[in-house]
C-alpha atoms as a PDB file:
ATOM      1  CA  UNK A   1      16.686  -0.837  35.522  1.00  0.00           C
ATOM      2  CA  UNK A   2      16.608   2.610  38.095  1.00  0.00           C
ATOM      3  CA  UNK A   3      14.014   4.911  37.673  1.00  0.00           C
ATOM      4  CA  UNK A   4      14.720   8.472  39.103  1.00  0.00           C
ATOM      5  CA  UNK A   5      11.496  10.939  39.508  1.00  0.00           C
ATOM      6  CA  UNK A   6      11.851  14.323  40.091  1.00  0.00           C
ATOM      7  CA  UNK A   7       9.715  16.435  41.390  1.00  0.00           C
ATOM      8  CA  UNK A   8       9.387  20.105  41.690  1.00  0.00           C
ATOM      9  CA  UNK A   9       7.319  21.143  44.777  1.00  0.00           C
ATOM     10  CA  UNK A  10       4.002  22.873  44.179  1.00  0.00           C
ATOM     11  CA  UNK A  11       3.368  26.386  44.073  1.00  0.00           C
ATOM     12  CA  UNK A  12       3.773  28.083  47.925  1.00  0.00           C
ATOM     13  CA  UNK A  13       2.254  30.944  49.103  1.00  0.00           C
ATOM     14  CA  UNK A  14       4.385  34.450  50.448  1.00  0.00           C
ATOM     15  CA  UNK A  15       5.209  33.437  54.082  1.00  0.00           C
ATOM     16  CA  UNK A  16       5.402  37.045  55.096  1.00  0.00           C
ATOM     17  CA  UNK A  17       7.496  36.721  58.129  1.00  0.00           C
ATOM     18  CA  UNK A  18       8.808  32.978  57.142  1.00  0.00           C
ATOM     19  CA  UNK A  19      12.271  32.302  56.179  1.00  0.00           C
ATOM     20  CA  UNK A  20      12.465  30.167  52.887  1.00  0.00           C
ATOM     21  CA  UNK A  21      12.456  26.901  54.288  1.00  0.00           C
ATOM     22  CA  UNK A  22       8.891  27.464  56.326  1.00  0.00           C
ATOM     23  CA  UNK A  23       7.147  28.518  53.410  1.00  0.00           C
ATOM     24  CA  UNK A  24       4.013  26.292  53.361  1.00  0.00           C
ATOM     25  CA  UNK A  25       1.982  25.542  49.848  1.00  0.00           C
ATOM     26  CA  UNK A  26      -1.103  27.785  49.210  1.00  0.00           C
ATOM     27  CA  UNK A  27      -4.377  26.019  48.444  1.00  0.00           C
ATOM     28  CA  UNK A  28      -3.693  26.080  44.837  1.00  0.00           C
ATOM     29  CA  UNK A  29      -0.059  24.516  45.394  1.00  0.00           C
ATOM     30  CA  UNK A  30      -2.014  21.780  47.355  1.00  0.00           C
ATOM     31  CA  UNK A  31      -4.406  20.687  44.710  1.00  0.00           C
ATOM     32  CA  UNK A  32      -1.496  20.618  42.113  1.00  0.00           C
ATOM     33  CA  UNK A  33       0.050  18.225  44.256  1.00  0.00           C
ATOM     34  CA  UNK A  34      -2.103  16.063  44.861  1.00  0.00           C
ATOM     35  CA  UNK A  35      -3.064  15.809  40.833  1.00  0.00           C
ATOM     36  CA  UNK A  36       0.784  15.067  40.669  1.00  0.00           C
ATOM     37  CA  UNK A  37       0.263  12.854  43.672  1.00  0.00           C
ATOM     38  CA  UNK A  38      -2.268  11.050  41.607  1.00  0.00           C
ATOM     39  CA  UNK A  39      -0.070  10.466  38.530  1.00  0.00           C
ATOM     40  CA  UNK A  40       2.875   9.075  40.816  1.00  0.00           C
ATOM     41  CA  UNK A  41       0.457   6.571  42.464  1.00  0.00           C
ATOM     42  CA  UNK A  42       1.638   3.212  40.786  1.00  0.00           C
ATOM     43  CA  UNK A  43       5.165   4.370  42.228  1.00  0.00           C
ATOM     44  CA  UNK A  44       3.889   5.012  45.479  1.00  0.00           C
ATOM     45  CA  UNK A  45       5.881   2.259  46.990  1.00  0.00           C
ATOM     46  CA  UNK A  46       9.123   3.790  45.963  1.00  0.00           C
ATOM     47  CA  UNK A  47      11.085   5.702  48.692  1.00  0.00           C
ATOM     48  CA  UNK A  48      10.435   9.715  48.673  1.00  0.00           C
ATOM     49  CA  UNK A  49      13.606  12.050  49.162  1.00  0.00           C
ATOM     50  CA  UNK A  50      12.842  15.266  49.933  1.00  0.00           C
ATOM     51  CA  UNK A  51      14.358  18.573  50.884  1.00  0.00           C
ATOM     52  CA  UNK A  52      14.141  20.223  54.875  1.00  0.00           C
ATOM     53  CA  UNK A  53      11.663  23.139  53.084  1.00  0.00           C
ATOM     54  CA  UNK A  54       8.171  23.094  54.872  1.00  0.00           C
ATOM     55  CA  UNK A  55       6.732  23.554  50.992  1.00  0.00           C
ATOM     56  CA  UNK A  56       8.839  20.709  49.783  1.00  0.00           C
ATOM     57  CA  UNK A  57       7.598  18.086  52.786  1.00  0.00           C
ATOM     58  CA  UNK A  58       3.931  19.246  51.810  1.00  0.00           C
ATOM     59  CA  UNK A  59       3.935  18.236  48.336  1.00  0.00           C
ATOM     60  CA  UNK A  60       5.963  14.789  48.901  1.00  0.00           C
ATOM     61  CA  UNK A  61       3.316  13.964  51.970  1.00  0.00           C
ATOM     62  CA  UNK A  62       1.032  14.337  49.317  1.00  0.00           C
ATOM     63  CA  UNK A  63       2.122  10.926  48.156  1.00  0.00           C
ATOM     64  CA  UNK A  64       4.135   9.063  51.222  1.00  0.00           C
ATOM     65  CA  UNK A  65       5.829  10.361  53.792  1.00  0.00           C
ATOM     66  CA  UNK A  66       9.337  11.277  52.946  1.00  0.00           C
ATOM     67  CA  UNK A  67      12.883  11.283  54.107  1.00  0.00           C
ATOM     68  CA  UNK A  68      14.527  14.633  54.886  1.00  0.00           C
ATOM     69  CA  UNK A  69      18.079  15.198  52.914  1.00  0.00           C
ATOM     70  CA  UNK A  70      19.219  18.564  53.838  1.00  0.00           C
ATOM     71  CA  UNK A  71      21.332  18.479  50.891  1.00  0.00           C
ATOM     72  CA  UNK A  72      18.292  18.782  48.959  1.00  0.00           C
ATOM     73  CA  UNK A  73      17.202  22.458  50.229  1.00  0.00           C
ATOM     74  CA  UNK A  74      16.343  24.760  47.614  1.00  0.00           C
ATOM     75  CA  UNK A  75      19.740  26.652  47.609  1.00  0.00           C
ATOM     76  CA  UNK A  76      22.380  24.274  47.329  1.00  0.00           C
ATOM     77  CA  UNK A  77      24.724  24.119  44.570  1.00  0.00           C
ATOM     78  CA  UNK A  78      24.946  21.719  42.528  1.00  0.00           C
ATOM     79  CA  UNK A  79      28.137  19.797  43.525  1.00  0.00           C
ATOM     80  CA  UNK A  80      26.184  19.188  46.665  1.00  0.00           C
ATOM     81  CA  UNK A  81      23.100  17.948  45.157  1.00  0.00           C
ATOM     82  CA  UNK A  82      25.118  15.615  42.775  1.00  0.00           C
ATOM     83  CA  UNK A  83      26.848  13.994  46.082  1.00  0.00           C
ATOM     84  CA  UNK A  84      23.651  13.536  47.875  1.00  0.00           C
ATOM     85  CA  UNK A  85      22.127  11.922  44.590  1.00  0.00           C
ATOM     86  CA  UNK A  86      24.987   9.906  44.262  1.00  0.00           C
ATOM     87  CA  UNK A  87      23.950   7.977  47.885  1.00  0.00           C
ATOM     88  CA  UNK A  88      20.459   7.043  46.312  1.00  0.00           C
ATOM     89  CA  UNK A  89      21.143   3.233  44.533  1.00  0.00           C
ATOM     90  CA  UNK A  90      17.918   2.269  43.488  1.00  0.00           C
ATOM     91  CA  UNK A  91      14.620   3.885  42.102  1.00  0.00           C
ATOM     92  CA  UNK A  92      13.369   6.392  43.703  1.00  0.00           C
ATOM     93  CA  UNK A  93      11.311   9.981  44.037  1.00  0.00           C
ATOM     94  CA  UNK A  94      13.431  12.923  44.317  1.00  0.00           C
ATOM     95  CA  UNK A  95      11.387  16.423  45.763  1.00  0.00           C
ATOM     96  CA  UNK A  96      12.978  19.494  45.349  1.00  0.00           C
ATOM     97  CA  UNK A  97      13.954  23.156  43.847  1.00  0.00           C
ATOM     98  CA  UNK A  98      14.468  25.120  41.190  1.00  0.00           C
ATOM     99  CA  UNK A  99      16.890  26.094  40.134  1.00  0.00           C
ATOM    100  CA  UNK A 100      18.797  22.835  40.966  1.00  0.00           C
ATOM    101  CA  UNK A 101      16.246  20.264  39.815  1.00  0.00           C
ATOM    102  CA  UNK A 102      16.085  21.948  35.892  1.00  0.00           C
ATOM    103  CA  UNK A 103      20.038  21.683  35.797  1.00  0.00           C
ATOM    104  CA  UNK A 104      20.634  17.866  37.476  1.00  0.00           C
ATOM    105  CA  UNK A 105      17.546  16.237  34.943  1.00  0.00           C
ATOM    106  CA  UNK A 106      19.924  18.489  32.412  1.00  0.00           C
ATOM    107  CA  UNK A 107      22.849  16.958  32.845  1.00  0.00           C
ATOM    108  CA  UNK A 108      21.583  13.528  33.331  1.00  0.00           C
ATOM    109  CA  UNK A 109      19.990  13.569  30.272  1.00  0.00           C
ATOM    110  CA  UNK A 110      23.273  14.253  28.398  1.00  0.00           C
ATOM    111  CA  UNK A 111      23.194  18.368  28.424  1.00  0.00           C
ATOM    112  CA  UNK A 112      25.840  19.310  30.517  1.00  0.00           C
ATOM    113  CA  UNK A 113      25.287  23.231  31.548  1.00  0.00           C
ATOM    114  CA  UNK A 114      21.939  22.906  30.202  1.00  0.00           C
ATOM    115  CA  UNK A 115      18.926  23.889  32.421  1.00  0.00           C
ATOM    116  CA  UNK A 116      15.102  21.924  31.983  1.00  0.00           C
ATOM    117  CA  UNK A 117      12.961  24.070  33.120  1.00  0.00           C
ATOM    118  CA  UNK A 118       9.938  22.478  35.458  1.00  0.00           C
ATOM    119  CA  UNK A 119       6.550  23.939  36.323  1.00  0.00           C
ATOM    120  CA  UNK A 120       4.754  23.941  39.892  1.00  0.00           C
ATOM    121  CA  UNK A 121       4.453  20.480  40.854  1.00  0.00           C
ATOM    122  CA  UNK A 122       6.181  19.111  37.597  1.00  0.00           C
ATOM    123  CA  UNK A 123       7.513  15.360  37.497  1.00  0.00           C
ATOM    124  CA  UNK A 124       9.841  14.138  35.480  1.00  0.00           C
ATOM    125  CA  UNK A 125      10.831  10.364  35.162  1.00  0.00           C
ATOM    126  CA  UNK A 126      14.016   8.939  33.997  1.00  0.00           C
ATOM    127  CA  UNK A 127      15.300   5.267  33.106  1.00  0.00           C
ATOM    128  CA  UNK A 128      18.020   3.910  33.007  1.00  0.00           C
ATOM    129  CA  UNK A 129      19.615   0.117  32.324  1.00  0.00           C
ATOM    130  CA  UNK A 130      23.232   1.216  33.440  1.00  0.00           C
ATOM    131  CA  UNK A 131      22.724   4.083  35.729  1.00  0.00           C
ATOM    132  CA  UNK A 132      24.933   6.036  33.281  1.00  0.00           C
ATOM    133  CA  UNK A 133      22.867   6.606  30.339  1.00  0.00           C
ATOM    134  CA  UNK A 134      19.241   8.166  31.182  1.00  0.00           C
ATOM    135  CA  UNK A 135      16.010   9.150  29.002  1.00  0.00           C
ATOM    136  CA  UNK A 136      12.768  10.805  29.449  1.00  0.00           C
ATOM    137  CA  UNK A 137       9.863   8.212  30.063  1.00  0.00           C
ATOM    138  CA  UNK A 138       6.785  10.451  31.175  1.00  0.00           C
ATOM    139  CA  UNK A 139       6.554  14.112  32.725  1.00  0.00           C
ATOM    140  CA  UNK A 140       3.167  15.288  34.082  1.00  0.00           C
ATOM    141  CA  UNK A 141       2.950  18.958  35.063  1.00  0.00           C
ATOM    142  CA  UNK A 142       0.907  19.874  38.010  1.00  0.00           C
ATOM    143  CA  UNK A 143      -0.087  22.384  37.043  1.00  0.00           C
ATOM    144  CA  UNK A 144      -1.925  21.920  33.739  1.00  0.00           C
ATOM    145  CA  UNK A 145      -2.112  18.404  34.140  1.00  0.00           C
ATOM    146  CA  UNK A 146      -0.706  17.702  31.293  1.00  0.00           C
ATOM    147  CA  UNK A 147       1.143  14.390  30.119  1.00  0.00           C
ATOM    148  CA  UNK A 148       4.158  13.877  27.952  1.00  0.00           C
ATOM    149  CA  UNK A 149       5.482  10.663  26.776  1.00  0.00           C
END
């Protein structure tokens, strides 16, 4: 069985003066992810992926520290994304952007073209038994702190 958990990076502030990637989280961005932080706990030893976006590192340090794919940064397509994915063989957290993240869970969950949309600091977890097939198990949002499944 592979889990997959995706994670949207919490809310960041401006960055007047910073380019995309060094926007950093603003205080309310920090305390919605560390209540997503707290949901992810009993996977805490899974490994974190994460994209090179200051905001993005933030929110996964939250819960471990992560490794950097640049394929992961908040504008890629999703061709790109897809490849990168397809490197990661067993269960793990994935930390990135929308718009990318709402269209990959899409399509793994069986909606090609199809777009989930994720809140600040939303998680998403998906099973599978053959890598091929996925559901929904849980989603937590960040935000509101609400559960699902």
């Amino acid at each position: 069985m592979k889990r997959l958990i995706f994670w949207r990076h919490a809310e960041a502030g401006i960055g007047i003066g910073l380019s995309d990637l060094e926007r950093t989280l603003s205080d309310e961005g920090q305390n919605q992810a560390k209540a997503t932080a707290e949901w992810l706990r009993p996977f805490k030893s899974l490994p974190i992926y994460c994209s090179p976006s200051v905001r993005g590192q933030q929110t996964a340090a939250h819960l471990g520290k992560p490794v950097t794919i640049k394929e992961l940064s908040p504008d890629e397509d999703l061709n790109t994304v897809f490849q990168a994915l397809s490197k990661i063989k067993d269960s793990a957290i994935i930390v990135g952007h929308m718009p990318w993240i709402g269209r990959v869970v899409s399509e793994l969950l069986g909606t090609p073209g199809g777009y989930l949309p994720f809140g600040y600091s939303e998680a998403v977890c998906l099973q599978s038994e053959d890598g091929v097939t996925w559901k929904m198990i849980a989603r937590f949002n960040g935000e509101t702190g609400q559960r699902t499944l």
